[in-house]
N, C-alpha and C. Protein backbone atom coordinates (compact mmCIF):
# COMPACT_ATOMS: atom_id res chain seq x y z
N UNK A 1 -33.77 23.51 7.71
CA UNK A 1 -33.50 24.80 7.12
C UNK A 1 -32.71 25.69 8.10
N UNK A 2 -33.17 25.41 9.46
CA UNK A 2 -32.12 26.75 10.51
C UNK A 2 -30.90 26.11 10.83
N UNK A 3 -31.08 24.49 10.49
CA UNK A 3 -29.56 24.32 10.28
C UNK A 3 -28.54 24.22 9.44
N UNK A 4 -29.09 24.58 8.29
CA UNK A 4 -28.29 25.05 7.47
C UNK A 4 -28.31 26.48 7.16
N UNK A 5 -28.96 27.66 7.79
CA UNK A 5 -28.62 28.84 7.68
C UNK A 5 -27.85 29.41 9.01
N UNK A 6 -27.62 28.58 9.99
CA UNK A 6 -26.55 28.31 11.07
C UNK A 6 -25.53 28.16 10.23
N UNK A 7 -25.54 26.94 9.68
CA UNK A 7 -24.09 26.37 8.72
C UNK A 7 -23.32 27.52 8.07
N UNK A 8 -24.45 28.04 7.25
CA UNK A 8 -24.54 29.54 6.25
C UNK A 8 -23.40 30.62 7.05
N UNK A 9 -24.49 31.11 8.21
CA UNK A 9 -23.76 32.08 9.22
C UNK A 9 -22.47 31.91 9.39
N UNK A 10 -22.11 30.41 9.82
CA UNK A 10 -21.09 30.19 10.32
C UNK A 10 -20.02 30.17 9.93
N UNK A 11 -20.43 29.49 8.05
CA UNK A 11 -19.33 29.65 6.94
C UNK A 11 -18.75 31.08 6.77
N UNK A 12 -19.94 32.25 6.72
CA UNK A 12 -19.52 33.65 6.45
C UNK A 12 -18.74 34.15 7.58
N UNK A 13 -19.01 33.86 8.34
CA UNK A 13 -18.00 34.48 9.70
C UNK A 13 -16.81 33.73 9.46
N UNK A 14 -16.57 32.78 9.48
CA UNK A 14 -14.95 32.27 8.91
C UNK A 14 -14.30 32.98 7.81
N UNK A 15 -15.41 32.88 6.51
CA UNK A 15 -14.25 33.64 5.95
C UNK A 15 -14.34 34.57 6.16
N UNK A 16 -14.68 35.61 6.93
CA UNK A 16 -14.34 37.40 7.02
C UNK A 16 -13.24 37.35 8.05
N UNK A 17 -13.29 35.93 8.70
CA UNK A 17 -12.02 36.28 9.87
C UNK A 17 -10.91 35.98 9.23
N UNK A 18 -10.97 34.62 7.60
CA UNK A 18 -10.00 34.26 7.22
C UNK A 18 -9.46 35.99 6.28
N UNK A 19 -10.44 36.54 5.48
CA UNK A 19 -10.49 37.79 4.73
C UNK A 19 -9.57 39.19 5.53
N UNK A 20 -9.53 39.22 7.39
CA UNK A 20 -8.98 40.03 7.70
C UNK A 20 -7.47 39.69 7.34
N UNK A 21 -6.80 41.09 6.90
CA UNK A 21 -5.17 40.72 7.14
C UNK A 21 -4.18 40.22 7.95
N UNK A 22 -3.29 39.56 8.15
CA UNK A 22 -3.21 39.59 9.41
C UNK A 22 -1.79 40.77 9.68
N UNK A 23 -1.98 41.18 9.13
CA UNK A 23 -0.73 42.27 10.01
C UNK A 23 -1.34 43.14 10.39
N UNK A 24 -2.44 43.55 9.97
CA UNK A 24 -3.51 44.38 11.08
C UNK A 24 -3.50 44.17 12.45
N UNK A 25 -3.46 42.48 12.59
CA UNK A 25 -4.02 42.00 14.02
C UNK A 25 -2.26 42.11 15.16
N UNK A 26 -1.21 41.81 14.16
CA UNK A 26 0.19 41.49 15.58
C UNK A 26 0.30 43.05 16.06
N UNK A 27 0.15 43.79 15.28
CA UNK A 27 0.41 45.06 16.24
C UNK A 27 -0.18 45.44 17.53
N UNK A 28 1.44 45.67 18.34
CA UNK A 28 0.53 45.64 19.82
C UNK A 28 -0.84 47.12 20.19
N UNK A 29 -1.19 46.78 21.02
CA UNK A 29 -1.96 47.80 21.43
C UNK A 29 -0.99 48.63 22.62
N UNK A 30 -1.36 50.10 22.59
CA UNK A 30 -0.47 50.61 23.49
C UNK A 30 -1.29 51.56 23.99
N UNK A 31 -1.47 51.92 25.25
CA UNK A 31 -2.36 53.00 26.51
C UNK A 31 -1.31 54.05 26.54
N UNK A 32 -1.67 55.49 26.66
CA UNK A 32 -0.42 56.23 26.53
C UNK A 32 -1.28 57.45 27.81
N UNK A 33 -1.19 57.13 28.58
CA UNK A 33 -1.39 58.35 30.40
C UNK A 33 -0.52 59.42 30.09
N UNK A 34 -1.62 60.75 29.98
CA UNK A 34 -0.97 62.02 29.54
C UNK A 34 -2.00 63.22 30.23
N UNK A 35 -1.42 64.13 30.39
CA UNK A 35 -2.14 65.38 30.67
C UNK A 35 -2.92 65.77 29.56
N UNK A 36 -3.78 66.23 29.60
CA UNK A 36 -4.80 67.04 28.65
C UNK A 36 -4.16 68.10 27.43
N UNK A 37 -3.46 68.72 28.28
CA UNK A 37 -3.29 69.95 27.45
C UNK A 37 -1.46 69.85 26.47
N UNK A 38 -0.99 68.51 27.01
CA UNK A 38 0.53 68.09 26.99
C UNK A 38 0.33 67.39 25.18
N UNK A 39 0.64 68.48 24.11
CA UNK A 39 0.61 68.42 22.57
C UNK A 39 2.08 67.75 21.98
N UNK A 40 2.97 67.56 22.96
CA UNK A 40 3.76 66.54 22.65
C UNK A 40 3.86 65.02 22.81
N UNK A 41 2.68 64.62 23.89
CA UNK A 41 2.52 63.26 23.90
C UNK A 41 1.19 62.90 22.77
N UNK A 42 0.76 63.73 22.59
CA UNK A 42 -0.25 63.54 21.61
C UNK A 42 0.70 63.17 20.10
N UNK A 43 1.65 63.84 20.27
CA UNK A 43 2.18 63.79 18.73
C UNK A 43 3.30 62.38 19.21
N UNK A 44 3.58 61.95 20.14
CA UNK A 44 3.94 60.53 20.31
C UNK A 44 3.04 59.61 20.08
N UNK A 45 1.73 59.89 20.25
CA UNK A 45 0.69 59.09 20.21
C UNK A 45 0.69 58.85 18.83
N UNK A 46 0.82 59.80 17.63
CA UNK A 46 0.23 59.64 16.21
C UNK A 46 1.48 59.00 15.84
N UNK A 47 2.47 59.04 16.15
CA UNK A 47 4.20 58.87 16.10
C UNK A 47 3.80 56.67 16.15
N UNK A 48 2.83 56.40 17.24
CA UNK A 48 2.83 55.46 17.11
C UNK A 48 1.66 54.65 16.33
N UNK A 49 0.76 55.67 16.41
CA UNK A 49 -0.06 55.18 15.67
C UNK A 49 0.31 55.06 13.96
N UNK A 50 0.97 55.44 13.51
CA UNK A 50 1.57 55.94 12.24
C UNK A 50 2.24 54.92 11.76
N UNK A 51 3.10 54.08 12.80
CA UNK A 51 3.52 52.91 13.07
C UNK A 51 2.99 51.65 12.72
N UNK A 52 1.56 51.74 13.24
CA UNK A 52 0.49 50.55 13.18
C UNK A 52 0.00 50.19 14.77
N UNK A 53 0.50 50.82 15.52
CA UNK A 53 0.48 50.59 16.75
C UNK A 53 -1.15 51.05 17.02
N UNK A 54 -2.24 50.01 17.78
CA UNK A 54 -3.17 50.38 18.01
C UNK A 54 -3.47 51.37 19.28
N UNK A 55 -3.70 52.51 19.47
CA UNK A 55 -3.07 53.25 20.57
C UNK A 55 -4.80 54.10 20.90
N UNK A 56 -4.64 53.89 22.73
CA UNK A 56 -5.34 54.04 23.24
C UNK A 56 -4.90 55.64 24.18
N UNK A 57 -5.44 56.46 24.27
CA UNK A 57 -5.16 58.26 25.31
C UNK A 57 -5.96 57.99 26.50
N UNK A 58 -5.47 58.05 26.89
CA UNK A 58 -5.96 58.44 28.74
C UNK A 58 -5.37 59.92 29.13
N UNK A 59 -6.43 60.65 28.78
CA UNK A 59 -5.88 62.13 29.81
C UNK A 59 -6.08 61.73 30.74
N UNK A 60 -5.13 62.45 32.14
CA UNK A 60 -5.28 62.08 33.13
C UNK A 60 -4.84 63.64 33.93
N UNK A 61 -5.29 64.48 34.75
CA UNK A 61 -4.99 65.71 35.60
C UNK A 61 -3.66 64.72 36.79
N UNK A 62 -4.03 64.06 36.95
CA UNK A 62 -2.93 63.36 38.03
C UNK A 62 -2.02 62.28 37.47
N UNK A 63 -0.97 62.55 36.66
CA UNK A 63 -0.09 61.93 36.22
C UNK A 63 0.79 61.21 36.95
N UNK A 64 1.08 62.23 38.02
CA UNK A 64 1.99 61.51 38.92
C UNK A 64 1.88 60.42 39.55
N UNK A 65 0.54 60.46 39.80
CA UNK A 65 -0.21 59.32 40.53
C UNK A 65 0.30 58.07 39.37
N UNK A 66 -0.31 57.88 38.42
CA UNK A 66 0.11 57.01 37.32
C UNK A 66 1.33 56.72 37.13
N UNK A 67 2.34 57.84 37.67
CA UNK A 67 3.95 57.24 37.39
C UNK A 67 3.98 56.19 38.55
N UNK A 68 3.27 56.78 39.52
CA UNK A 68 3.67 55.88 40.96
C UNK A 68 3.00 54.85 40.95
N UNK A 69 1.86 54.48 40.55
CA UNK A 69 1.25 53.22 40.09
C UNK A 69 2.49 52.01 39.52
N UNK A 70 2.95 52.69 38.45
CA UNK A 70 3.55 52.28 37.10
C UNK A 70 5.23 51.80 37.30
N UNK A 71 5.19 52.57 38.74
CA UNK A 71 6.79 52.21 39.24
C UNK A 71 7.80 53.06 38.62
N UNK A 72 7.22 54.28 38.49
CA UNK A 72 8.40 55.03 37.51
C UNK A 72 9.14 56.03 38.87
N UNK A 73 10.27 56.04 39.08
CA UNK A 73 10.52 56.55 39.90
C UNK A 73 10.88 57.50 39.37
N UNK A 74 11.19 58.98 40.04
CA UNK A 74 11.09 60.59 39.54
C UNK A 74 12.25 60.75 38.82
N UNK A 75 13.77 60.32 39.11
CA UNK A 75 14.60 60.33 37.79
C UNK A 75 14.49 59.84 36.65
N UNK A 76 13.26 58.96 36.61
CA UNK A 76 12.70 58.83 35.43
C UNK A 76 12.29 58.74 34.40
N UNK A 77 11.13 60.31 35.16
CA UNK A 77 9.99 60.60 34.70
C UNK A 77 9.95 61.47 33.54
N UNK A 78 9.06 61.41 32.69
CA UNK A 78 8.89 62.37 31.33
C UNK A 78 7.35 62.70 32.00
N UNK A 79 7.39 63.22 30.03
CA UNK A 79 5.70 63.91 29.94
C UNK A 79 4.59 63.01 29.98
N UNK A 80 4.98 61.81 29.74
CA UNK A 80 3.60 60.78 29.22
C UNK A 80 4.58 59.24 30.11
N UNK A 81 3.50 58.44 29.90
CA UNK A 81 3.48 57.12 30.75
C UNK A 81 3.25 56.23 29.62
N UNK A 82 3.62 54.98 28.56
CA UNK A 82 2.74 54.24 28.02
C UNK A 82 3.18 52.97 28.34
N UNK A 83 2.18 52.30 28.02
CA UNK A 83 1.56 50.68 28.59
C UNK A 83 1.61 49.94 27.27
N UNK A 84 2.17 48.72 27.19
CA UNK A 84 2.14 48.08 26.05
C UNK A 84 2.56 46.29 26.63
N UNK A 85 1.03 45.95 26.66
CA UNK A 85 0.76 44.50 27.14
C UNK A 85 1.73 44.87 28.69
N UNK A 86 2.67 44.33 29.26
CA UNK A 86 3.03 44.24 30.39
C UNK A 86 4.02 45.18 30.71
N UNK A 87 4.58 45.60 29.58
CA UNK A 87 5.06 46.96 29.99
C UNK A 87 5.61 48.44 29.79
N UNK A 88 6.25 49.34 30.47
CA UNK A 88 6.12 50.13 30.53
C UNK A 88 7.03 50.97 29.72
N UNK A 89 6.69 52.59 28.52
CA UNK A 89 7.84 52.91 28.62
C UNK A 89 7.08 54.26 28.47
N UNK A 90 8.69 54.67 29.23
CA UNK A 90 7.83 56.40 29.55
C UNK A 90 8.79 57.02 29.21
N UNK A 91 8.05 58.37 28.72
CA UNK A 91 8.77 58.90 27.65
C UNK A 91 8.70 58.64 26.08
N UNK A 92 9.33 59.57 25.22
CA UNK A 92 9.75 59.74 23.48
C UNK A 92 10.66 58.64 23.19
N UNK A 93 10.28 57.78 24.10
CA UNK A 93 11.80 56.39 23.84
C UNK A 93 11.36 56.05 22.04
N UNK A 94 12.34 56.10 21.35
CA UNK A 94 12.37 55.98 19.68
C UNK A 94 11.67 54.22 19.67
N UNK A 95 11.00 54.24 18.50
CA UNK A 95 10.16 53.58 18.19
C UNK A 95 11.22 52.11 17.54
N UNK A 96 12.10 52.49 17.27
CA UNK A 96 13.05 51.33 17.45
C UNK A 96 13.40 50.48 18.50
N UNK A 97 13.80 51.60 19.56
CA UNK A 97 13.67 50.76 20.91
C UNK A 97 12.69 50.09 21.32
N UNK A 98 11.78 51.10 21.28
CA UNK A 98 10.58 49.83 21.85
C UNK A 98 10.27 48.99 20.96
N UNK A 99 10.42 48.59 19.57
CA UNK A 99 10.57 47.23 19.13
C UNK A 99 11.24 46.17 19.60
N UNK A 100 12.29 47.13 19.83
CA UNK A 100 13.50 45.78 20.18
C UNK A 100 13.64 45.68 21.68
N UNK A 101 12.90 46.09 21.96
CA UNK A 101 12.66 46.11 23.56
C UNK A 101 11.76 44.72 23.90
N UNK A 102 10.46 45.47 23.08
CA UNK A 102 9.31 44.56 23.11
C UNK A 102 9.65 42.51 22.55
N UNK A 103 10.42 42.97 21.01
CA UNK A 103 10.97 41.53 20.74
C UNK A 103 11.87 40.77 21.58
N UNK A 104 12.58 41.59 22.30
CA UNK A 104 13.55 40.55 23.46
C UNK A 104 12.98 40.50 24.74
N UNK A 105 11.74 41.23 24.79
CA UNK A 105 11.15 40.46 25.95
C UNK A 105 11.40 40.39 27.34
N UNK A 106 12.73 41.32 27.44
CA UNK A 106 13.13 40.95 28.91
C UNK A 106 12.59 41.00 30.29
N UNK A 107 12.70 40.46 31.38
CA UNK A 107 12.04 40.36 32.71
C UNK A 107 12.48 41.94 33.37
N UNK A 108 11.96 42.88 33.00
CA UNK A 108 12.10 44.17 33.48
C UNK A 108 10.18 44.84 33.60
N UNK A 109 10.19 45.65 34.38
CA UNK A 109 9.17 46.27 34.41
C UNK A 109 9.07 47.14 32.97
N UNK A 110 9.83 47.69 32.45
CA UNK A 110 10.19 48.69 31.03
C UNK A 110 11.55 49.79 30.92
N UNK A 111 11.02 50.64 30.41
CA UNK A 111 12.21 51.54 29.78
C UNK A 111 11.95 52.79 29.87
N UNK A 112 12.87 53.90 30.29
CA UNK A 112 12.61 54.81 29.91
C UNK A 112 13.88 55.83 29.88
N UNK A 113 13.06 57.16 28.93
CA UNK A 113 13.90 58.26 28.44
C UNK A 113 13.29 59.19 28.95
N UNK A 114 14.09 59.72 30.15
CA UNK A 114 13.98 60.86 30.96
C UNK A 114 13.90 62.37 30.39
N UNK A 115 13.34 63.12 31.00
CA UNK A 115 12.90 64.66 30.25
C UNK A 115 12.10 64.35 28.99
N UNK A 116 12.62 65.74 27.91
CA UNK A 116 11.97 65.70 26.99
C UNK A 116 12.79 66.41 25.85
N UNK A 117 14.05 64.93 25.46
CA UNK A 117 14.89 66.00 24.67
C UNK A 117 14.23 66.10 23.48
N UNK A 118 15.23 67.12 22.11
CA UNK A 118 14.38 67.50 21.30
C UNK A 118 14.79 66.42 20.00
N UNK A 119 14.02 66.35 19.17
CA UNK A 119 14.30 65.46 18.13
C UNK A 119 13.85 64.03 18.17
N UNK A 120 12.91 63.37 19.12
CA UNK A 120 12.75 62.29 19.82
C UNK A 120 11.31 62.68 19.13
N UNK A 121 10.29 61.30 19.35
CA UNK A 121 8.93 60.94 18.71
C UNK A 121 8.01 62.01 19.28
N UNK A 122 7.66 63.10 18.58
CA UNK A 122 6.56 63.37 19.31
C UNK A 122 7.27 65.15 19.98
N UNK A 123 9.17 65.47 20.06
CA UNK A 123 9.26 66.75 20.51
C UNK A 123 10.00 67.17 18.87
N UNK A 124 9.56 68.18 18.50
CA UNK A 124 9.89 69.20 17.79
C UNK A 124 11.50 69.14 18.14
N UNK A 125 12.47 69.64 16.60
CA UNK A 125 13.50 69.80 16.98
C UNK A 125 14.81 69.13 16.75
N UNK A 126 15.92 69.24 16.14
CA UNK A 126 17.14 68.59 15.74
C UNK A 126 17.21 68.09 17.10
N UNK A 127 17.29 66.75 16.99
CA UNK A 127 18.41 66.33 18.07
C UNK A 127 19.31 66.38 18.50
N UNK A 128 20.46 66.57 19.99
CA UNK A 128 21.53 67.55 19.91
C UNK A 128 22.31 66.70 20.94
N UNK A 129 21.53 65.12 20.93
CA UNK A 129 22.11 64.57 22.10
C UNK A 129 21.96 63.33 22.22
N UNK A 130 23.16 62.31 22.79
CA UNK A 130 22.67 60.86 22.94
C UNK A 130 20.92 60.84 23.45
N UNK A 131 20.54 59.87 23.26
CA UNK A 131 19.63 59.18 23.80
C UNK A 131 19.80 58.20 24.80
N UNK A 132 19.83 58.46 26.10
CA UNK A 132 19.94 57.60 27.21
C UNK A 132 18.50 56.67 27.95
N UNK A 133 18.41 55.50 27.49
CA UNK A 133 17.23 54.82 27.77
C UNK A 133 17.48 53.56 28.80
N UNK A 134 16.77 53.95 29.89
CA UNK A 134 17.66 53.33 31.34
C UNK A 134 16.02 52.07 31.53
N UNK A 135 16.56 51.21 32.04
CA UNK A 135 15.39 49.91 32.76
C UNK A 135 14.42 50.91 33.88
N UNK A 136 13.45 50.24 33.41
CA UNK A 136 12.84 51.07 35.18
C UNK A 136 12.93 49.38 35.55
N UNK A 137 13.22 50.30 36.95
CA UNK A 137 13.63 48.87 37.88
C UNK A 137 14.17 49.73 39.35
N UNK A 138 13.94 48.88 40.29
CA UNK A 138 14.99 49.41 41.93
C UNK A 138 15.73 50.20 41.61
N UNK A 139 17.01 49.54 41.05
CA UNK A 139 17.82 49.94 40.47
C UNK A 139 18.32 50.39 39.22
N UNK A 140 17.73 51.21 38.45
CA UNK A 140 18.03 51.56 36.75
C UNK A 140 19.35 51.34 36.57
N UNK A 141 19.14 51.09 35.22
CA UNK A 141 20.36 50.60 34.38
C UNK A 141 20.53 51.00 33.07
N UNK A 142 21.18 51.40 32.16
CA UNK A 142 21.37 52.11 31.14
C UNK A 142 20.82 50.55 30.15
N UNK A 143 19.69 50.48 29.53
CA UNK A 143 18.93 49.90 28.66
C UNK A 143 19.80 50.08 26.92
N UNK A 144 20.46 51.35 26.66
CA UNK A 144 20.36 51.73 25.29
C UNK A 144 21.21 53.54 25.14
N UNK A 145 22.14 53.41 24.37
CA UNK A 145 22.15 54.94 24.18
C UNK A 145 22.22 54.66 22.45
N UNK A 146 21.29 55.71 22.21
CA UNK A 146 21.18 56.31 20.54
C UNK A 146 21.94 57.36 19.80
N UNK A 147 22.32 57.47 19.47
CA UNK A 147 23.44 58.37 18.65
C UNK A 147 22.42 59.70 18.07
């Protein structure tokens, strides 16, 4: 009898794993290192969550510390830091990019979009300007400009 209500158990747990969707499950998970009181990385955050992106907040009072962890060097740097499996992109970088960032995979630490122009995921505001999205790396390199 307990081995067949083992059997039982075991059948029901299969199918609820077969029952989950699976496009629930490929979306990456993403960590997003932000100041507390900083209401524009928050609205990047929902920007990705909105997406499907499973997204994790880390306030943090010492950000900087986290850029320097993260290898972001200060020409950089934005308002927020995020983490997605191995790497990095910091900044309102458009949610396109980091798709196509993420799908090609490349051997770079990540990406990023310096300051905090307006019209980008997460800042209020017509956009009024390329989008310049450079490698973080030693040496940055222009990754992407957006129209």
């Amino acid at each position: 009898m307990y081995r067949r209500l083992a059997l039982s158990g075991s059948l029901i747990a299969l199918l609820l794993f077969v029952a989950v969707p699976v496009e629930a499950d490929h979306m990456p998970s993403a960590t997003i290192y932000k100041h507390p009181q900083c209401g524009c990385c928050s609205g990047y955050a929902d920007h990705l969550k909105a997406a499907g992106y499973h997204v994790k907040v880390k306030n943090t009072e010492d950000i900087d510390q986290v850029k320097q962890l993260l290898g972001i060097g200060p020409e950089l740097e934005s308002c927020h830091s995020t983490v997605i499996g191995n790497y990095v992109i910091e900044g309102h970088v458009p949610l396109e990019t980091v798709d196509r960032f993420l799908k090609e995979k490349p051997q770079l630490r990540g990406i990023a979009l310096p300051g905090m122009p307006t019209g980008t995921p997460g800042m209020p505001g017509p956009r009024d300007e390329k989008l310049v999205i450079y490698t973080i790396e030693d040496q940055p390199k222009i990754w992407s400009v957006s129209e």
